[in-house]
Protein backbone atom coordinates (compact mmCIF):
# COMPACT_ATOMS: atom_id res chain seq x y z
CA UNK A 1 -9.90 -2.49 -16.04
CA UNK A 2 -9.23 -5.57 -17.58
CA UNK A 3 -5.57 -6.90 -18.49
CA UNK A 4 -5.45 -7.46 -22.09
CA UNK A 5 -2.54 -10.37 -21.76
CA UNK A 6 -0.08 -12.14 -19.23
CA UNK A 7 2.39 -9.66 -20.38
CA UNK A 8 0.43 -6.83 -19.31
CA UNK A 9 0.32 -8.10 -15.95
CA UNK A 10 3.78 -9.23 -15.47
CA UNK A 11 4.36 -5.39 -16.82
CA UNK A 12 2.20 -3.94 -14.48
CA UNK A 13 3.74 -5.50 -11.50
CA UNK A 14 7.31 -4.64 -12.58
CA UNK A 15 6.63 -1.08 -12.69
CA UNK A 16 4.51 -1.21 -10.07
CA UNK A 17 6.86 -2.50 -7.59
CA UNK A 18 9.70 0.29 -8.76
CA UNK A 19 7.84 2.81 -8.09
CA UNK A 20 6.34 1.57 -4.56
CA UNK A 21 10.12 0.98 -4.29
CA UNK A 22 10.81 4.24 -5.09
CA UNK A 23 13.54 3.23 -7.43
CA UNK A 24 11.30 5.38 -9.54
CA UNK A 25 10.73 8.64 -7.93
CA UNK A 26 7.42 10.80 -8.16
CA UNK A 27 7.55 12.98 -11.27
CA UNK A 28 9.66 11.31 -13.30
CA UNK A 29 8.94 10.46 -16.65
CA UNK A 30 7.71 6.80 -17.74
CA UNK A 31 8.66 7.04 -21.74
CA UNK A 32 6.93 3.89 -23.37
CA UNK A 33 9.85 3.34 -25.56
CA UNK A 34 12.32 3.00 -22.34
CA UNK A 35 9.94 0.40 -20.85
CA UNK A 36 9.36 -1.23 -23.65
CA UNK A 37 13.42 -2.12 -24.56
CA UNK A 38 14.25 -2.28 -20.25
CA UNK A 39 11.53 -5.29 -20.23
CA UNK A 40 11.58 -6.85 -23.29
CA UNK A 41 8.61 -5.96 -24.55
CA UNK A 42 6.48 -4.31 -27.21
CA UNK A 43 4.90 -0.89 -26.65
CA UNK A 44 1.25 -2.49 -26.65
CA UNK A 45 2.00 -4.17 -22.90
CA UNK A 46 3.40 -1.15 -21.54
CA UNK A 47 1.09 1.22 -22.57
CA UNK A 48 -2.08 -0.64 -21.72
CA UNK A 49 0.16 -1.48 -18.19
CA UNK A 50 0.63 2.29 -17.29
CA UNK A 51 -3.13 2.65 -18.22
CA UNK A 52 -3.94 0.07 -15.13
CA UNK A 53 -1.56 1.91 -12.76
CA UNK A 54 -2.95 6.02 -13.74
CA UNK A 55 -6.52 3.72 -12.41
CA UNK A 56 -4.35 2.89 -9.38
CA UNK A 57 -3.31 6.37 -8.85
CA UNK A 58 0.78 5.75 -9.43
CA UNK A 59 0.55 7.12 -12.81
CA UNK A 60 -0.59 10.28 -14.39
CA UNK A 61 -0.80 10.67 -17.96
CA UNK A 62 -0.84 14.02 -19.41
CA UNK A 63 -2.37 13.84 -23.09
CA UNK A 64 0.36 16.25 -24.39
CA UNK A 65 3.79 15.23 -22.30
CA UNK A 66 3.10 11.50 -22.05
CA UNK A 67 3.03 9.35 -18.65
CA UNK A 68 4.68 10.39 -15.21
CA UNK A 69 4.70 8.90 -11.85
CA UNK A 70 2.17 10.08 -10.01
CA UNK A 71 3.46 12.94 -6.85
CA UNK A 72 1.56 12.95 -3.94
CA UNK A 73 0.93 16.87 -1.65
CA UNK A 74 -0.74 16.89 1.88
CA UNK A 75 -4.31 17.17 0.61
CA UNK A 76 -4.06 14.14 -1.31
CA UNK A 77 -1.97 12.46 1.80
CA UNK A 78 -5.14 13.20 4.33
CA UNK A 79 -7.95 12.11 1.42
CA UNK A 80 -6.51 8.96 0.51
CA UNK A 81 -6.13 8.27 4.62
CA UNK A 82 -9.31 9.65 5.23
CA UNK A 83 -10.67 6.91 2.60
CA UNK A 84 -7.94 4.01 4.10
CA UNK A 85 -9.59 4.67 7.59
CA UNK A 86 -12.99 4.35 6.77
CA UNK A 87 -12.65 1.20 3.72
CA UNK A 88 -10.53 -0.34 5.82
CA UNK A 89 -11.96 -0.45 9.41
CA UNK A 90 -15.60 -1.24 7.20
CA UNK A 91 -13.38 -4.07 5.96
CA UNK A 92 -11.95 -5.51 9.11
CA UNK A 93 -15.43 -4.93 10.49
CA UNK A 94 -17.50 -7.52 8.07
CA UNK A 95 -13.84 -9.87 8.34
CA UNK A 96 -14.19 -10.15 12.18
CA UNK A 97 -17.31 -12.35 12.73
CA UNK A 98 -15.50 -15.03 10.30
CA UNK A 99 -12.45 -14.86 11.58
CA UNK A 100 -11.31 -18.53 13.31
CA UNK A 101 -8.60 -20.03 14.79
CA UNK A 102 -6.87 -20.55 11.27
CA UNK A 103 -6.55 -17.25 9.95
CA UNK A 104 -5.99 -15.45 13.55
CA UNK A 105 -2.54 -18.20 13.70
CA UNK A 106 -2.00 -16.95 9.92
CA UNK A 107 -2.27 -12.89 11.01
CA UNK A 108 0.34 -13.71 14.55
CA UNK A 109 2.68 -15.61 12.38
CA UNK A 110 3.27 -12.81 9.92
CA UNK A 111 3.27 -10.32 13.25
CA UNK A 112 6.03 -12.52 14.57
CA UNK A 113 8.13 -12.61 11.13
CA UNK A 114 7.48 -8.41 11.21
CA UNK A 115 9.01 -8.06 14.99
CA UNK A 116 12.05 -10.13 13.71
CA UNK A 117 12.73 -8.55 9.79
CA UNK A 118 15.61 -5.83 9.57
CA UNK A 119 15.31 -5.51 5.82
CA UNK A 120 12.78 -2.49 5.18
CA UNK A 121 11.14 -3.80 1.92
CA UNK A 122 10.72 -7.15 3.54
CA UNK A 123 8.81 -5.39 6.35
CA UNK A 124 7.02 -3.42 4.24
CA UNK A 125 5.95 -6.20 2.38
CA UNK A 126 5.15 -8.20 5.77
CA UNK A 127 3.16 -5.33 6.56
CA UNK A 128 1.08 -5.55 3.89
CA UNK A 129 0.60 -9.09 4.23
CA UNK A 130 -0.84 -8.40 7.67
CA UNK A 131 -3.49 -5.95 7.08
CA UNK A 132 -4.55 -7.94 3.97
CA UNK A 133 -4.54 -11.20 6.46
CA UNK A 134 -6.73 -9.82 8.90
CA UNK A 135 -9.06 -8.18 6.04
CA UNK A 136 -9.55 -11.33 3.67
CA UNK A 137 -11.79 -13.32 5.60
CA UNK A 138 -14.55 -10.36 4.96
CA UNK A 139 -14.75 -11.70 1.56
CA UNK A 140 -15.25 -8.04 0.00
CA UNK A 141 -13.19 -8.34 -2.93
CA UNK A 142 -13.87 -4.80 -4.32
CA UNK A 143 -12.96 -3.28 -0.77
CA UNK A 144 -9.84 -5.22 -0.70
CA UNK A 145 -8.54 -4.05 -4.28
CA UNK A 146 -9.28 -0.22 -2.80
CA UNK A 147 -7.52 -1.03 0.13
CA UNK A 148 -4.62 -2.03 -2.22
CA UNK A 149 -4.90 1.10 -4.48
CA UNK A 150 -4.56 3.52 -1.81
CA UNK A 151 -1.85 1.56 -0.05
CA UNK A 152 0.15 1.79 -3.11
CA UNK A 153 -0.49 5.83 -3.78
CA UNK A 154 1.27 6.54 -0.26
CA UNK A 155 3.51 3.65 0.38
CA UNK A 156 6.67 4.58 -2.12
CA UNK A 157 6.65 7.91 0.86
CA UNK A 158 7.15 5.15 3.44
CA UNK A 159 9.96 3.28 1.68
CA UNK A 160 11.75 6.61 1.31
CA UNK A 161 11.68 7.72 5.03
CA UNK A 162 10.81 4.78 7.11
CA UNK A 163 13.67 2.77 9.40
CA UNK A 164 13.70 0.32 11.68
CA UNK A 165 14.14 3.48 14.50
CA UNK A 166 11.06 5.10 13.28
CA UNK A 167 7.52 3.44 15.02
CA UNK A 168 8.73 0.11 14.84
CA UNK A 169 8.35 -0.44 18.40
CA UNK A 170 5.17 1.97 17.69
CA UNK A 171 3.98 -0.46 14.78
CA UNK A 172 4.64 -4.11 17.07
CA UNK A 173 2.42 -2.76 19.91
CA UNK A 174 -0.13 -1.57 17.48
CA UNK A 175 -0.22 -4.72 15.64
CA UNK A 176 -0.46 -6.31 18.90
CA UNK A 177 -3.30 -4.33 20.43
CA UNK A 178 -5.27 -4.62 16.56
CA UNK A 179 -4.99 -8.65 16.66
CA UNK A 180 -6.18 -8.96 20.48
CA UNK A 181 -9.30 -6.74 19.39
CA UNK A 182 -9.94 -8.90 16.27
CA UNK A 183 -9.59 -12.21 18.43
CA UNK A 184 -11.93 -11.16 21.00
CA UNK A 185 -14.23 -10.09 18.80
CA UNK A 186 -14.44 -6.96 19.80
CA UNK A 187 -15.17 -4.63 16.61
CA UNK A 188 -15.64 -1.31 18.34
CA UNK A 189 -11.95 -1.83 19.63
CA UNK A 190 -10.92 -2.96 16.82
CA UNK A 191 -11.78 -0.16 14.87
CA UNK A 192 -10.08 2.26 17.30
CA UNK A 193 -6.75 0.20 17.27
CA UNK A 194 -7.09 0.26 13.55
CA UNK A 195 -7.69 4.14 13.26
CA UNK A 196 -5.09 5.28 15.60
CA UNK A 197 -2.62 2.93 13.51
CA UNK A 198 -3.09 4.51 10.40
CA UNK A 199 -3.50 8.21 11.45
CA UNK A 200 0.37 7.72 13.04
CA UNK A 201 1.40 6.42 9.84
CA UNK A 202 -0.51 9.13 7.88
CA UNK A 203 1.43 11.48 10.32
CA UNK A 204 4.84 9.71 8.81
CA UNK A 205 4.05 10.31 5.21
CA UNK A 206 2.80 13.88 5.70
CA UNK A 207 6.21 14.15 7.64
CA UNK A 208 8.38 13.11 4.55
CA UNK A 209 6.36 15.51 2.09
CA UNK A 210 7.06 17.98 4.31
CA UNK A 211 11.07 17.15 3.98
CA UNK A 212 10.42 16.73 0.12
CA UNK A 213 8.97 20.44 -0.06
CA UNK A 214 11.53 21.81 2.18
CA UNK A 215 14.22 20.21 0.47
CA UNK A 216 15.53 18.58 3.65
């Protein structure tokens, strides 16, 4: 979907990121009219913005009760990581071969900020950065956007559960493992590093909907 104006897409990433954040929680309402007088802007922006982000799977829009933030239940969890294992291993696969000595420095840098960051956005952000660093050399642009959309429909589930106690160490050794396989070239391995990575973070989101439903 196209953005119809710069304010659209400055819109788009506001809400975006406050519902990643999860300063706006799944289920609640996303009145137009709210938006519009919280950002400063008309209706037109906001509505065509929450159109972009029901196509990125944060927002539902019911045609009789307006827009809501998108919830997420275990069926959902496992598709969209069933889809994130095999988009993004296809990814890293095509990015290895043109991988060189400039991006792999780019990809260990951003590791090293991640094993030093105690703020959880920040690392959350870093984290994002990393994937996307060792996925951009593939140069499959559609892939990459996918990867992005079905980061986003399971990431606000992180931000809500996920400390610096919980698989960090888990996360540094996996990053670790993922950018020796990707530096030696060695795709098969890569793939498996890759996998088991996101399965144990699958196994954290399903985790916190399980808390949600139980009320914990």
């Amino acid at each position: 979907m196209k953005l119809s104006s710069p304010a659209t897409a400055l819109v788009v990433q506001r809400i975006r990121d406050r519902i990643v954040s999860g300063d706006i929680p799944p289920g609640a309402p996303l009145r137009q009219e709210d938006l519009a007088a919280r950002m400063g802007v008309s209706r037109i922006p906001i509505r065509d913005a929450l159109a972009r982000l029901e196509a990125e799977g944060l927002v539902e829009i019911r045609s009789d009760r307006g827009a809501y933030v998108a919830g997420l239940d275990r069926d959902r969890c496992v598709e969209v990581f069933d889809l994130r294992v095999l988009i993004e291993c296809d990814t890293l696969g095509h990015a290895i071969p043109r991988h060189h000595a400039r991006s792999l420095r780019a990809a260990r840098a951003i590791q090293a900020e991640l094993e030093v960051e105690d703020e959880t956005m920040r690392w959350l952000e870093g984290d994002r950065r990393f994937h996307e660093a060792l996925y951009e050399p593939s140069g499959r642009e559609l892939s990459l956007q996918m990867v992005r959309t079905l980061r986003n429909a399971v990431e606000r589930f992180c931000v809500a559960r996920l400390s610096h106690a919980t698989r960090r160490d888990e996360c540094r050794d996996e990053h670790r493992d993922l950018l020796e396989a990707v530096a030696a070239r060695d795709s098969e391995q890569a793939r498996t590093c890759l996998t088991r990575h996101l399965r144990a973070t699958q196994e954290v989101v399903l985790s916190a909907l399980d808390e949600d439903r139980s009320g914990k």
